[in-house]
Protein backbone atom coordinates (compact mmCIF):
# COMPACT_ATOMS: atom_id res chain seq x y z
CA UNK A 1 20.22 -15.19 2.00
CA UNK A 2 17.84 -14.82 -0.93
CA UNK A 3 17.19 -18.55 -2.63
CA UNK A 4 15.46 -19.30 -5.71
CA UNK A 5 15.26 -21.55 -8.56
CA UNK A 6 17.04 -20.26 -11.55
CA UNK A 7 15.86 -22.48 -13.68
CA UNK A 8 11.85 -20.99 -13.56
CA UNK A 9 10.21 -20.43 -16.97
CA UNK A 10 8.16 -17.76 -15.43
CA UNK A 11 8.01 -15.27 -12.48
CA UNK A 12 4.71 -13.92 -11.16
CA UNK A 13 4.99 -11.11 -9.16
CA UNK A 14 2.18 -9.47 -6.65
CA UNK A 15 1.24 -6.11 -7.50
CA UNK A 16 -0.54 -4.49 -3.81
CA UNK A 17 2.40 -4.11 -1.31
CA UNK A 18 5.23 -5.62 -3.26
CA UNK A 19 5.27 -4.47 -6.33
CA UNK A 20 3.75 -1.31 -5.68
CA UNK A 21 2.60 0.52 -2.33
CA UNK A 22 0.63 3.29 -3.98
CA UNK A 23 -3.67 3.57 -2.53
CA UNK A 24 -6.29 4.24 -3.74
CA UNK A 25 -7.21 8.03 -3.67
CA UNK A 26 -3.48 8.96 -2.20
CA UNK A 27 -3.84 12.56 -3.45
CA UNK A 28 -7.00 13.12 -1.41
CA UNK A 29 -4.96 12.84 1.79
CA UNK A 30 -3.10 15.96 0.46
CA UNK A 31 -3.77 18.85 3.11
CA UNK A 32 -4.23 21.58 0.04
CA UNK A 33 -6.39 18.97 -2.75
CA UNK A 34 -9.59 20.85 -2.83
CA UNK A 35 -11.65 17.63 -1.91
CA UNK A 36 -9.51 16.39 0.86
CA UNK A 37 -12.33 16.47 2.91
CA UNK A 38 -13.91 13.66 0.81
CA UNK A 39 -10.26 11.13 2.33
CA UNK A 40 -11.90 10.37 5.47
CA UNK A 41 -15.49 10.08 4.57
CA UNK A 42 -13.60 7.22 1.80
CA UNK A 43 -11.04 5.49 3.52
CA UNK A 44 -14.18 5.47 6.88
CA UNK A 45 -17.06 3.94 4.38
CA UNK A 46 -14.95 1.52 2.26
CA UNK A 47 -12.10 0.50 3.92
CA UNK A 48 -13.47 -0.01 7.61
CA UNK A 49 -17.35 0.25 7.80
CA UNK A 50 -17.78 -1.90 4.49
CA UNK A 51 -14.68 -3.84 4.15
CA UNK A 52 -16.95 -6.25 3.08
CA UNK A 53 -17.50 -5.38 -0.20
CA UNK A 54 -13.76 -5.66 -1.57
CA UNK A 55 -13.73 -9.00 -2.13
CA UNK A 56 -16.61 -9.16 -4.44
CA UNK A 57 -15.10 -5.90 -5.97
CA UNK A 58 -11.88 -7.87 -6.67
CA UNK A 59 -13.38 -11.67 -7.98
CA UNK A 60 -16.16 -9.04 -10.42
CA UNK A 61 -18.70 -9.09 -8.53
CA UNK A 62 -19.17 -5.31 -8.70
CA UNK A 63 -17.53 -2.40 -10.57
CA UNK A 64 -16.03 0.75 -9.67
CA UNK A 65 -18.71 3.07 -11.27
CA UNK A 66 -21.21 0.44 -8.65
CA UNK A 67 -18.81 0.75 -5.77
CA UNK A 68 -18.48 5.31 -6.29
CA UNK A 69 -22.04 5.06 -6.60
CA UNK A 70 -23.43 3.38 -3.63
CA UNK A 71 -19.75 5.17 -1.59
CA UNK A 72 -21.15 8.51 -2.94
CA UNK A 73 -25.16 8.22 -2.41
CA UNK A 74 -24.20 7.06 1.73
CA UNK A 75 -22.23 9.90 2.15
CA UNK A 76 -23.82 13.04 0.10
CA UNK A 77 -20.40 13.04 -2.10
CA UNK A 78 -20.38 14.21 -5.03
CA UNK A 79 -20.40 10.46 -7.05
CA UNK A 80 -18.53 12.05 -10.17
CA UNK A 81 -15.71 13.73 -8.03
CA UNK A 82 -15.52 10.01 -5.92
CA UNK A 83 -14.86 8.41 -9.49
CA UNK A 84 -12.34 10.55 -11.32
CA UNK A 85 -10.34 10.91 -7.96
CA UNK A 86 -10.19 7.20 -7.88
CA UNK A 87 -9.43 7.09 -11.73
CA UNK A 88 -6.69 9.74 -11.14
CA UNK A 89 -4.89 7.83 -8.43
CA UNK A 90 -4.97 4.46 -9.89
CA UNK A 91 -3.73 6.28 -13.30
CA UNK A 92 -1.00 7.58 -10.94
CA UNK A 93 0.49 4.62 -8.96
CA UNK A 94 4.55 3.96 -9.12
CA UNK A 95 6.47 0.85 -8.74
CA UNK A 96 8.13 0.87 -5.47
CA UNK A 97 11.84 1.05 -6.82
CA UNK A 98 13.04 3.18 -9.64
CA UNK A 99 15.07 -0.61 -10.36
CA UNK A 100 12.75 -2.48 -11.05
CA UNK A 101 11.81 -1.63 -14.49
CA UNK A 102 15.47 -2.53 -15.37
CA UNK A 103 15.80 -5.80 -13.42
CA UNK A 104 12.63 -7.33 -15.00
CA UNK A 105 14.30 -6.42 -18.61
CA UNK A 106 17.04 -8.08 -18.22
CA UNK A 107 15.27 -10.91 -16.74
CA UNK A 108 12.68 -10.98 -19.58
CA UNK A 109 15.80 -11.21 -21.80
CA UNK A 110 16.98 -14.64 -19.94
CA UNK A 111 13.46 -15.98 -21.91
CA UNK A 112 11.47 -15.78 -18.39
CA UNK A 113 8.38 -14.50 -18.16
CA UNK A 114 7.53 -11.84 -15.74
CA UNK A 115 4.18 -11.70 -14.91
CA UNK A 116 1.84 -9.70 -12.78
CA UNK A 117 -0.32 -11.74 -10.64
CA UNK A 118 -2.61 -9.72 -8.49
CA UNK A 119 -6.01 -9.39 -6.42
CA UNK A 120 -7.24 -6.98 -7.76
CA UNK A 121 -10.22 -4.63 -9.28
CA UNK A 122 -11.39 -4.00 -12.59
CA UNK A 123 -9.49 -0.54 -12.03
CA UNK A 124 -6.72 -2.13 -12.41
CA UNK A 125 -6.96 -3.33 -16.31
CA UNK A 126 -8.64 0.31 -17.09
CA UNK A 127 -6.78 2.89 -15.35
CA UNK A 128 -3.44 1.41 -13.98
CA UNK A 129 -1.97 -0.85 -16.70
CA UNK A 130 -2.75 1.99 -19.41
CA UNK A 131 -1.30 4.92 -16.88
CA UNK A 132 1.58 3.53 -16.39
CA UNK A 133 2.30 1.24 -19.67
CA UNK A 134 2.61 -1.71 -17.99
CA UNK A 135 2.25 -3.79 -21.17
CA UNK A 136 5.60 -2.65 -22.06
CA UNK A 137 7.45 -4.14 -18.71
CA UNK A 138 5.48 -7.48 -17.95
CA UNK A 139 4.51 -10.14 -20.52
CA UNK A 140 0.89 -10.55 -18.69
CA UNK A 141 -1.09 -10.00 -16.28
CA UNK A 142 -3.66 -12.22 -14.14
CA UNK A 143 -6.25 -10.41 -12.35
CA UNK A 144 -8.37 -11.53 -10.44
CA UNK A 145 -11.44 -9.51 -11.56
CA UNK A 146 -10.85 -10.94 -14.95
CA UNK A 147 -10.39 -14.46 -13.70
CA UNK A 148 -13.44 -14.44 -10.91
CA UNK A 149 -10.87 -15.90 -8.32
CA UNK A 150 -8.47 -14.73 -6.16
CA UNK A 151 -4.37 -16.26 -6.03
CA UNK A 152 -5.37 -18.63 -2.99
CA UNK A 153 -8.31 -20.04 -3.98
CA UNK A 154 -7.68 -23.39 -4.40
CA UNK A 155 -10.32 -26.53 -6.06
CA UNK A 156 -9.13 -30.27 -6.50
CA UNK A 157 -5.96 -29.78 -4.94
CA UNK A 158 -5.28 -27.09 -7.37
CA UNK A 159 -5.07 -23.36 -8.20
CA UNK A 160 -7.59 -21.97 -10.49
CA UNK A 161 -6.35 -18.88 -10.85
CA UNK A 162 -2.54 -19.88 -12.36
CA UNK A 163 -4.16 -22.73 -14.45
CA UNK A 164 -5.27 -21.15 -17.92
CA UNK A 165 -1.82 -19.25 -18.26
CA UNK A 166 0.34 -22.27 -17.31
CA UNK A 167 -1.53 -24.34 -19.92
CA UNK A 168 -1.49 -21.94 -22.64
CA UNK A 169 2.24 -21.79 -21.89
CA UNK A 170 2.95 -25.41 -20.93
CA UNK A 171 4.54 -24.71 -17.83
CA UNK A 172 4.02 -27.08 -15.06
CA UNK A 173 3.70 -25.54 -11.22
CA UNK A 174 7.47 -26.59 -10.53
CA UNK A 175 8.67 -24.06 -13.64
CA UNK A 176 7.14 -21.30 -11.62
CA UNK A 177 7.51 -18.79 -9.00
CA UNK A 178 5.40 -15.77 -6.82
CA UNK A 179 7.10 -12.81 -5.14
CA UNK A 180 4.04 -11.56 -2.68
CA UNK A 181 3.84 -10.02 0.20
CA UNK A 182 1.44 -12.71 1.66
CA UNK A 183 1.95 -16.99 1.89
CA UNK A 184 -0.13 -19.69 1.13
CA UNK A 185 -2.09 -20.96 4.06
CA UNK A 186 -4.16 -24.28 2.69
CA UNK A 187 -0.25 -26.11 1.81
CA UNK A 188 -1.78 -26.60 -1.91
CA UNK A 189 1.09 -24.41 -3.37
CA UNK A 190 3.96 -26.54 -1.61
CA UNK A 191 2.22 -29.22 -2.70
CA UNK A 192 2.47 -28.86 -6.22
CA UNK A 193 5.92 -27.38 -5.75
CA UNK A 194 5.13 -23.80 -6.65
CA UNK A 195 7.22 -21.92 -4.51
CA UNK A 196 6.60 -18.28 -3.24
CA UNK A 197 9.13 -15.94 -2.09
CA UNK A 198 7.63 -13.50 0.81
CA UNK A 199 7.79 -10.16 0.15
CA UNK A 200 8.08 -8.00 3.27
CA UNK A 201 9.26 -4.54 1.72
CA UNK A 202 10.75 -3.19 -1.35
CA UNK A 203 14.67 -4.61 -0.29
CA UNK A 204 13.12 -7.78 -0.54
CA UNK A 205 11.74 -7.61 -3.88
CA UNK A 206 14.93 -5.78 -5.11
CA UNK A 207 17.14 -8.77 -3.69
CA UNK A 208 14.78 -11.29 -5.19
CA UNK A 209 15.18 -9.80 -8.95
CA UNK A 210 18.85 -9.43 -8.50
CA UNK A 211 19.44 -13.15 -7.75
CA UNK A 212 17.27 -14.05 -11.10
CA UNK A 213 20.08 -12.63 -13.08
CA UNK A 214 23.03 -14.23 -10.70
């Protein structure tokens, strides 16, 4: 039974794994791409041997030209190819329902604000918003990149990364809500009374938009 507060001023919603469940360089794992030999070599160097530099790639640390770069140089790729395959695929990425795009229209017309709240990297301002005109379905977006912390950092008891945007909007933590496909481990958020929803697949995020507009 999906519960929330109708009364919330504004929604943030997670973009990795609940809004969206599309990868970085997805085509590459395409038997027929011409460089699909290069989707190994990637997802081996970044996302296992060097996990450890996607953090500071998501608080802006480092950039994606930095990250192709140094990915490229390691592995005698071709640093150009690395790049505009990443470009292409972050240009590329879907929401996970055809619905949504609907359901957070109507709710934008019940004067909430839908907002995209995400950990992200820098590719996400530069190639995602602007592929897939996001600025004409969410009223914002907080990344993390941008900020220089990530959704569950927390200082003083509270959340840097929510603060500017509820000030410059007046909202208070208990006027708010997160749909995300992770939870708040410190106990800050229930705290303050800023309540997330967990997000385990896209029937979940589906039901939680519907029951906005109930």
């Amino acid at each position: 039974m999906v519960q929330t507060d109708k009364k919330i001023k504004a929604l943030f919603i997670d973009w990795n794994k609940t809004l969206s469940q599309s990868l970085f360089w997805s085509q590459l794992a395409e038997q027929n791409h011409p460089y699909h030999h290069y989707y190994q070599i990637i997802n081996s160097w970044l996302f296992e041997k060097n996990s450890q530099l996607l953090e500071p790639w998501m608080r802006g640390s480092l950039t994606a030209e930095w990250i192709c770069q140094k990915l490229a140089a390691e592995n005698d790729l071709e640093w150009t190819v690395v790049f505009e395959t990443l470009k292409e695929s972050c240009a590329q990425m879907s929401l996970c329902s055809l619905e949504i795009i609907d359901l957070i229209k109507k709710i934008r017309q019940r004067n909430i604000k839908v907002v995209v709240a995400t950990d992200n990297m820098d590719t996400f301002r530069r190639f995602t918003i602007n592929g897939l005109s996001l600025e004409n379905i969410f009223d914002d977006f907080l990344i993390s990149c941008e900020l220089k912390m990530l959704k569950y950092d927390t200082k003083n008891q509270r959340i840097p990364f929510f603060e500017p945007f509820l000030k410059n909007n007046k909202l208070s933590y208990n006027e708010v809500e997160l749909l995300d496909d992770s939870i708040d481990k410190s106990g800050i958020y229930e705290k303050l009374g800023f309540k997330i929803n967990l997000v385990e697949n896209s029937d979940d995020l589906i039901r939680y938009l519907h029951s906005y507009l109930d």
